[in-house]
C-alpha atoms as a PDB file:
ATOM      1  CA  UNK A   1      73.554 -38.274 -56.411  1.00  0.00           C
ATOM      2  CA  UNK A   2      75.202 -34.792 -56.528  1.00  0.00           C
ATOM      3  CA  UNK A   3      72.057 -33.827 -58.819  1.00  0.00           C
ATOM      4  CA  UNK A   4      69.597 -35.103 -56.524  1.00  0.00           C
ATOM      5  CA  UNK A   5      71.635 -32.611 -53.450  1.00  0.00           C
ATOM      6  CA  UNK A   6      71.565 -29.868 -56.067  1.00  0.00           C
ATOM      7  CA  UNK A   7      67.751 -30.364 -56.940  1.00  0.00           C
ATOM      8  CA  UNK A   8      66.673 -30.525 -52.706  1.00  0.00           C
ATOM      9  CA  UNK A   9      69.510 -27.495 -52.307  1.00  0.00           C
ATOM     10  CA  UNK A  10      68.210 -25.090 -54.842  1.00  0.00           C
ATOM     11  CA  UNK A  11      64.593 -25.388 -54.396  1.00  0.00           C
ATOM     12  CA  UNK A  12      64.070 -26.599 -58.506  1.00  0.00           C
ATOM     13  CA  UNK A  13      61.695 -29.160 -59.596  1.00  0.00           C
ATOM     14  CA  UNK A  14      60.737 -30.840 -62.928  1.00  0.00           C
ATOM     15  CA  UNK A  15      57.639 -30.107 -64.708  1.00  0.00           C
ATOM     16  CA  UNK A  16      57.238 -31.747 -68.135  1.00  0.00           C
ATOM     17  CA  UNK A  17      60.125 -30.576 -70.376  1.00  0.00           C
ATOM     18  CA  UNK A  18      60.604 -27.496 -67.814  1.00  0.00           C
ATOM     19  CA  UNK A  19      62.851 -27.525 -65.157  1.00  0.00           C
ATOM     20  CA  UNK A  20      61.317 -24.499 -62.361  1.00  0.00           C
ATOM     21  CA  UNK A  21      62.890 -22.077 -60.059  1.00  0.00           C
ATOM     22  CA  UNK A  22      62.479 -18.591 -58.158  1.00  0.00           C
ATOM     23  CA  UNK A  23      62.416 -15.321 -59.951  1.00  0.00           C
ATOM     24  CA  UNK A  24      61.146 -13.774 -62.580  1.00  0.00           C
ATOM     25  CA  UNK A  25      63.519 -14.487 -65.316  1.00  0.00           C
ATOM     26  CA  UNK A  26      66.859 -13.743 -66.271  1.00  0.00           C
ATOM     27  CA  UNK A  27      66.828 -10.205 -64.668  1.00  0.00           C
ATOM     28  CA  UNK A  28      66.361 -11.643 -61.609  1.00  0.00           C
ATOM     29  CA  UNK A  29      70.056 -13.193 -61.723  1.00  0.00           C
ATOM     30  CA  UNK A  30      72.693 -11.613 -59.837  1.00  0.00           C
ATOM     31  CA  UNK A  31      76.257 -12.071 -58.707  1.00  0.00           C
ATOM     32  CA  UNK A  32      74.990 -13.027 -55.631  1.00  0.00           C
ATOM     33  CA  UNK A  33      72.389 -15.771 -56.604  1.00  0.00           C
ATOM     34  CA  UNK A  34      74.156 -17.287 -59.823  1.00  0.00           C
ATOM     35  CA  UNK A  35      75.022 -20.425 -58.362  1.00  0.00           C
ATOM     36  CA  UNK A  36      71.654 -20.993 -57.652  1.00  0.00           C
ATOM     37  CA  UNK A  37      70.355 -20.531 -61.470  1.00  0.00           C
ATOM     38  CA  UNK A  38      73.766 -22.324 -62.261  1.00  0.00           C
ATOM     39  CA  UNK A  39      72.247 -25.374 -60.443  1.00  0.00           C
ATOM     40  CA  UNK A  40      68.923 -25.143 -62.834  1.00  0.00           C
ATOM     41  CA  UNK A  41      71.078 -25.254 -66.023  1.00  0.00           C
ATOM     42  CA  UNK A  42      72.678 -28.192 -64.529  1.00  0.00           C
ATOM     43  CA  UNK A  43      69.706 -30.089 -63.791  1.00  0.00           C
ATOM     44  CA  UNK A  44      68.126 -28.775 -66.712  1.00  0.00           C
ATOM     45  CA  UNK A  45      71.249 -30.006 -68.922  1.00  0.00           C
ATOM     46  CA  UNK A  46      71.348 -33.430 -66.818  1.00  0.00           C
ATOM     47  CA  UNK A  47      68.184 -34.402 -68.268  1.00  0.00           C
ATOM     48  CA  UNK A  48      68.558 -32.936 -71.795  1.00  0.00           C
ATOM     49  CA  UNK A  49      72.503 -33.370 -73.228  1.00  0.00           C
ATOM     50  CA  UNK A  50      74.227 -33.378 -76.046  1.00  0.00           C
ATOM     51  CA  UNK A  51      73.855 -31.848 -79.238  1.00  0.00           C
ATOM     52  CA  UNK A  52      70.885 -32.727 -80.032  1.00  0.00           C
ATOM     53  CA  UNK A  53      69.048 -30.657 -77.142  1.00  0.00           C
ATOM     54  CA  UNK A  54      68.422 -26.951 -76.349  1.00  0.00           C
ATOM     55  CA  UNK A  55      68.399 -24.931 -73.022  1.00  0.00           C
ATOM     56  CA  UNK A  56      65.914 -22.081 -73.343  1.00  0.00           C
ATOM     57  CA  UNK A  57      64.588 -19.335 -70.809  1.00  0.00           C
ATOM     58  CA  UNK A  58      62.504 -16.630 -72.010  1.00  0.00           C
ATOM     59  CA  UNK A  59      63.054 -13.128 -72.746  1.00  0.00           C
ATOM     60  CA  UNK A  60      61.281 -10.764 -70.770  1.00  0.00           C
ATOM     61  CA  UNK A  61      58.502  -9.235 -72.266  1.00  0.00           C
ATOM     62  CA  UNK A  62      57.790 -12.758 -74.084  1.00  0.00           C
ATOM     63  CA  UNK A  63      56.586 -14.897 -71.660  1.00  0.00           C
ATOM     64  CA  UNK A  64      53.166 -16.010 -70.227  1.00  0.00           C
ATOM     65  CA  UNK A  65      54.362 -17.098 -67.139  1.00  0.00           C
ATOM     66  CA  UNK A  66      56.431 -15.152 -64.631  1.00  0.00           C
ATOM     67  CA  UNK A  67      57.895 -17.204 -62.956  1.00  0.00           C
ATOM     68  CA  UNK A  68      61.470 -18.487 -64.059  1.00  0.00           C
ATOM     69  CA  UNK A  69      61.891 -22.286 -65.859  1.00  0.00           C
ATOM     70  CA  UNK A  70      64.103 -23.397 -67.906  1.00  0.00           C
ATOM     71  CA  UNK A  71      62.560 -25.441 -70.984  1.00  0.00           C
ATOM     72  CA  UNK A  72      64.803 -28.578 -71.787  1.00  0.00           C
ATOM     73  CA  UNK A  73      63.858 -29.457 -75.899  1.00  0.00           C
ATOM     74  CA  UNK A  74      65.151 -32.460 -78.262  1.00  0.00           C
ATOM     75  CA  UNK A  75      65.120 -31.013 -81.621  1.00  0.00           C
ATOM     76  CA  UNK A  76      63.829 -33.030 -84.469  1.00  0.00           C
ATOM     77  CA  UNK A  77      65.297 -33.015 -87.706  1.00  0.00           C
ATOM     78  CA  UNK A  78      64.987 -29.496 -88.841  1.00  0.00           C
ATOM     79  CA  UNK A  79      66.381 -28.020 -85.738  1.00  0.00           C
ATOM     80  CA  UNK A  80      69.445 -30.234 -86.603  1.00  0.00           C
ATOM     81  CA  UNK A  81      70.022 -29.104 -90.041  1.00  0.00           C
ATOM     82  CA  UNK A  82      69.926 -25.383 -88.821  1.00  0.00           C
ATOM     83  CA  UNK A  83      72.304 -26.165 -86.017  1.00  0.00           C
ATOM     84  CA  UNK A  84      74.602 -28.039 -88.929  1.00  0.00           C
ATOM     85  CA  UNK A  85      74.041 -25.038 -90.909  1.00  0.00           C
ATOM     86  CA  UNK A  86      75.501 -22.939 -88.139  1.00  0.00           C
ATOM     87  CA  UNK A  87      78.409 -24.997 -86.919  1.00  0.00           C
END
């Protein structure tokens, strides 16, 4: 499907809960490469939607690994209530 073109186009692959890419982190984006980190939300998104999931990337200056992914988490119960709490 469209993902699957996306995935081959963009050059991101799954790793556990982590979808990974090129760059650093998010000071590598640019006007000029957005669409490409656009793509790794997407996939990241495709396989974690809805409400009840989180798209994270990592500050710089806390991470271990430097090398940009995007971490795709299900929260469990109390992650729920705080999102509740917030809505």
């Amino acid at each position: 499907g469209v993902e699957a073109l996306l995935l081959l186009r963009g050059g991101w692959h799954q790793g556990g809960d982590k979808m990974w890419g090129s760059g650093a982190g998010v000071e590598s984006i640019s006007r000029g490469n957005i669409g490409y980190y656009n793509a790794g939300m997407y996939a990241a998104h495709a396989r974690c939607g809805g409400a009840g999931c989180a798209l994270i990337v990592n500050p710089p200056g806390h991470r271990s690994v430097q090398q940009f992914h995007i971490h795709f988490v299900h929260y469990n119960s109390y992650g729920a209530n705080l999102k509740r709490r917030l809505e």
